[in-house]
Protein backbone atom coordinates (compact mmCIF):
# COMPACT_ATOMS: atom_id res chain seq x y z
CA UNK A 1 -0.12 6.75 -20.70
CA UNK A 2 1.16 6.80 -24.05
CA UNK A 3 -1.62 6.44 -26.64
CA UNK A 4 0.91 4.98 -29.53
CA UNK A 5 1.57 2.01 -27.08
CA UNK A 6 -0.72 -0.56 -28.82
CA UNK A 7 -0.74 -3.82 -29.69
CA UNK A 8 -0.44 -5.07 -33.52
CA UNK A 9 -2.05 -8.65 -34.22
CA UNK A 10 -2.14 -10.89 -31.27
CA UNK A 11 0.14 -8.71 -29.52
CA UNK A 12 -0.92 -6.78 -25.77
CA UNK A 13 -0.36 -3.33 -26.09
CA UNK A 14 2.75 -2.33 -23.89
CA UNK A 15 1.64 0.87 -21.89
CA UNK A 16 3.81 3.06 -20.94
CA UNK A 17 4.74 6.57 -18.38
CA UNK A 18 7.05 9.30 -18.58
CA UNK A 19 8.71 9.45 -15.30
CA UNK A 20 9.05 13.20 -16.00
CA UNK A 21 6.19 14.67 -17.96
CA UNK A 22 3.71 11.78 -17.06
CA UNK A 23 0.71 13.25 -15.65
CA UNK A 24 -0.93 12.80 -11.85
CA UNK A 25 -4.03 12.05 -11.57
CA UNK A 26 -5.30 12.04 -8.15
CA UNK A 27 -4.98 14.81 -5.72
CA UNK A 28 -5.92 15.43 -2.14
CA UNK A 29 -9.35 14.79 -1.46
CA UNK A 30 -9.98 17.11 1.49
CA UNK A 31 -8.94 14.52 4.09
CA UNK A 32 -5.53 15.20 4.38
CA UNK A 33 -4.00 17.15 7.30
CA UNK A 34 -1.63 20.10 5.71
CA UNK A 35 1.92 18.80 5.06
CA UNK A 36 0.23 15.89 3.47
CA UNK A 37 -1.16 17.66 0.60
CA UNK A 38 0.82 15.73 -2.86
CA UNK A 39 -0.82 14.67 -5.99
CA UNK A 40 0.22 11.11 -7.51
CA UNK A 41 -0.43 8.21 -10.11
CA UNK A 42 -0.77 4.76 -9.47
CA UNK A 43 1.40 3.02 -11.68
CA UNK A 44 0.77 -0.59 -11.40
CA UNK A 45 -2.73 -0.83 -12.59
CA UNK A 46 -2.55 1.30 -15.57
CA UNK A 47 0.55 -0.89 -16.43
CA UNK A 48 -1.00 -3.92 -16.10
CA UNK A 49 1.29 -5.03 -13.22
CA UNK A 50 0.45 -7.64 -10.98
CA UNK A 51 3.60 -8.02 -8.19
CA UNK A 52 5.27 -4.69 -8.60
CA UNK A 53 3.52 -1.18 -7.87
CA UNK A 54 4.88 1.90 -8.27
CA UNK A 55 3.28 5.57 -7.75
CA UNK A 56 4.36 9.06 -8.74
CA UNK A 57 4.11 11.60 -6.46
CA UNK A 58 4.21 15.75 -6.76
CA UNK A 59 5.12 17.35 -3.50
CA UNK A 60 4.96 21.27 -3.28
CA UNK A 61 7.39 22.75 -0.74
CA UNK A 62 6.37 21.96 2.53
CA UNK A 63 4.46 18.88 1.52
CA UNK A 64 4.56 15.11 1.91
CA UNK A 65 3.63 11.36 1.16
CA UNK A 66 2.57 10.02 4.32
CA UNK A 67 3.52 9.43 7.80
CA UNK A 68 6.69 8.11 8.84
CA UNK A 69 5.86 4.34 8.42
CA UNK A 70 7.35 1.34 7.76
CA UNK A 71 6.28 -1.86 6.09
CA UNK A 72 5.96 -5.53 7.67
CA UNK A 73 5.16 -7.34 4.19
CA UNK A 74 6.32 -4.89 1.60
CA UNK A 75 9.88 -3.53 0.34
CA UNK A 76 9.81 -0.19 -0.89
CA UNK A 77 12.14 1.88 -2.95
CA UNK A 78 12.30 5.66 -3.38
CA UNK A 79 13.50 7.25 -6.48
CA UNK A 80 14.25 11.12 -6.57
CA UNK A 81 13.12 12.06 -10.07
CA UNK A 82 13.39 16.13 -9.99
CA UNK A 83 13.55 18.27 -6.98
CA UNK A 84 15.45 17.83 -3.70
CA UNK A 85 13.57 15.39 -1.48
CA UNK A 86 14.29 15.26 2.27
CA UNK A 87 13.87 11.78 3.73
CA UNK A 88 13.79 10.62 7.06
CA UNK A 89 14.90 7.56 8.38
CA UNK A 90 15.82 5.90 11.64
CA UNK A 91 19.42 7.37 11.08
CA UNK A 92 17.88 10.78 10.51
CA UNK A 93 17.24 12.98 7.60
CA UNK A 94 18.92 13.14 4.22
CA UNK A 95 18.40 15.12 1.13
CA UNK A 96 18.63 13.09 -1.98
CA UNK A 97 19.16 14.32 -5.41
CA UNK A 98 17.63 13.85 -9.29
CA UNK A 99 18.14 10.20 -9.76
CA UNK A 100 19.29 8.81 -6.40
CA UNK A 101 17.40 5.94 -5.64
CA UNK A 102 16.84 4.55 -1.66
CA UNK A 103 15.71 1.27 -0.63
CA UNK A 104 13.60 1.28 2.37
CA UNK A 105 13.46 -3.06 3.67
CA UNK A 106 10.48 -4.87 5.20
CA UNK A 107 10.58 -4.10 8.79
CA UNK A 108 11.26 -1.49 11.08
CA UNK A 109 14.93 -1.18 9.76
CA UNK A 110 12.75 0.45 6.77
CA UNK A 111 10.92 3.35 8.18
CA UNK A 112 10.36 6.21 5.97
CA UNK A 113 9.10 10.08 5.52
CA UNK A 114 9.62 11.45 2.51
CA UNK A 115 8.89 15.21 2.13
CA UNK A 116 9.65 18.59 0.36
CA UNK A 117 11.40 20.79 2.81
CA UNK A 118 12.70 23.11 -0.48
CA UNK A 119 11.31 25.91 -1.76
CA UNK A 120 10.65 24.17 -5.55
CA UNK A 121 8.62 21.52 -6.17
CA UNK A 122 9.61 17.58 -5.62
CA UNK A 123 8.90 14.47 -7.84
CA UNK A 124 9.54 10.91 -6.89
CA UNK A 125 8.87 7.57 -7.53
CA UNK A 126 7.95 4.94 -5.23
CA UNK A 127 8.23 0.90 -6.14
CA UNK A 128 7.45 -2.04 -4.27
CA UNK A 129 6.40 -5.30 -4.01
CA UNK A 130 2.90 -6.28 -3.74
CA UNK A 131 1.23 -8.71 -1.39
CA UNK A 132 -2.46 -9.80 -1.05
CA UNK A 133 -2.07 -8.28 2.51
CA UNK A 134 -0.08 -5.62 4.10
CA UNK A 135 0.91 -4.38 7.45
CA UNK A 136 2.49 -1.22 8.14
CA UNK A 137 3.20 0.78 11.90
CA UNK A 138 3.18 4.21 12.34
CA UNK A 139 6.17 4.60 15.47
CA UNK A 140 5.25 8.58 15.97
CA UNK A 141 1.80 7.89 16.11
CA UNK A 142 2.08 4.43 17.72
CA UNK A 143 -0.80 3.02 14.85
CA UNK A 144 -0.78 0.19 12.63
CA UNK A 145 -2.44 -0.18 9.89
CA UNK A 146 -3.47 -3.68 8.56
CA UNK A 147 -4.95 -3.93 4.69
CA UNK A 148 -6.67 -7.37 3.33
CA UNK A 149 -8.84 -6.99 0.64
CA UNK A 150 -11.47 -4.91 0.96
CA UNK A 151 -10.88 -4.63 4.67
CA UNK A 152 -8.74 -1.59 6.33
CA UNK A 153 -8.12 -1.28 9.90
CA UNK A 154 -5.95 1.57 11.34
CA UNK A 155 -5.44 0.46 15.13
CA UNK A 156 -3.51 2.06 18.12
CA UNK A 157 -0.62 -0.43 18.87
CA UNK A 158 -0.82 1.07 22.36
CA UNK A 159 -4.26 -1.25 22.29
CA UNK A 160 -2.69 -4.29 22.18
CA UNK A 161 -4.93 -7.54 23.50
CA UNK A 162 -3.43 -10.74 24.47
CA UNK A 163 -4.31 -13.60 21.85
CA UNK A 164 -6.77 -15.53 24.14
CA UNK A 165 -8.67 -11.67 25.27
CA UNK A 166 -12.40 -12.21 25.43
CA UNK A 167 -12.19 -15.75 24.14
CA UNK A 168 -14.01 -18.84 26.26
């Protein structure tokens, strides 16, 4: 965040990061599985953002975000900001460059890997929109993961119950 960001008066202070020198702040936390190992900042709260969230992420070779996924409820898009960044979609893989940007649509049209299979390290950018719920499935894994609130469920899709199951 840049400290000389403030407010004079009445005025908010406008905060502000450095897509290239801004600093992550949250790392693995021992969970993680290797390939999964990235460090990142969440954007949207420190900017005081509301319907649009965006986080950093620092991938070391070998690394990456998260699962191949995609989103019912949210539209993502990927910005490469320095490295090489290999990204898997249903077409396939592709390495982007510094400064190509991806979009990556609501639904399974969308699904997404994005990794670091170079041998220097790999910054990007995700955006997207922001709902008070969110759905995403996991096809590799056959999971979906449903957030509201508080409340996180991860769920095998291969579980699937028929609306009226254990109802009277």
């Amino acid at each position: 965040m840049n400290p000389e960001a403030r407010g004079k008066g009445d005025t908010p202070a406008m905060e502000t990061f450095n897509l290239f020198n801004g600093q992550t702040d949250t790392g693995p936390d021992g969970t993680e599985p290797p390939g999964y190992l990235c460090h990142a900042a969440r954007l949207g709260p420190k900017l005081g953002a509301s319907r649009l969230g965006m986080s950093i992420y620092d991938l070391p070779p070998g690394e990456a975000i998260c699962p191949y996924h995609f989103e019912w409820t949210d539209e993502e898009w990927l910005i490469v900001v320095s490295g090489s960044a290999t990204v898997r979609t249903p077409e396939g893989e592709t390495v982007l460059s510094p400064g190509d940007v991806a979009c990556f649509p609501a639904g399974p049209s969308g699904a997404h890997h994005v990794g670091n299979s170079s041998e220097q390290p790999v910054r990007v950018a995700l955006l997207s929109t922001k709902n008070e719920f969110g759905i995403a499935e996991y096809p590799d894994s056959d999971k979906v993961g449903v957030w509201a609130g508080d409340a996180h469920y991860m769920l095998r899709r291969a579980s699937h119950l028929d609306y009226w199951d254990g109802e009277r």
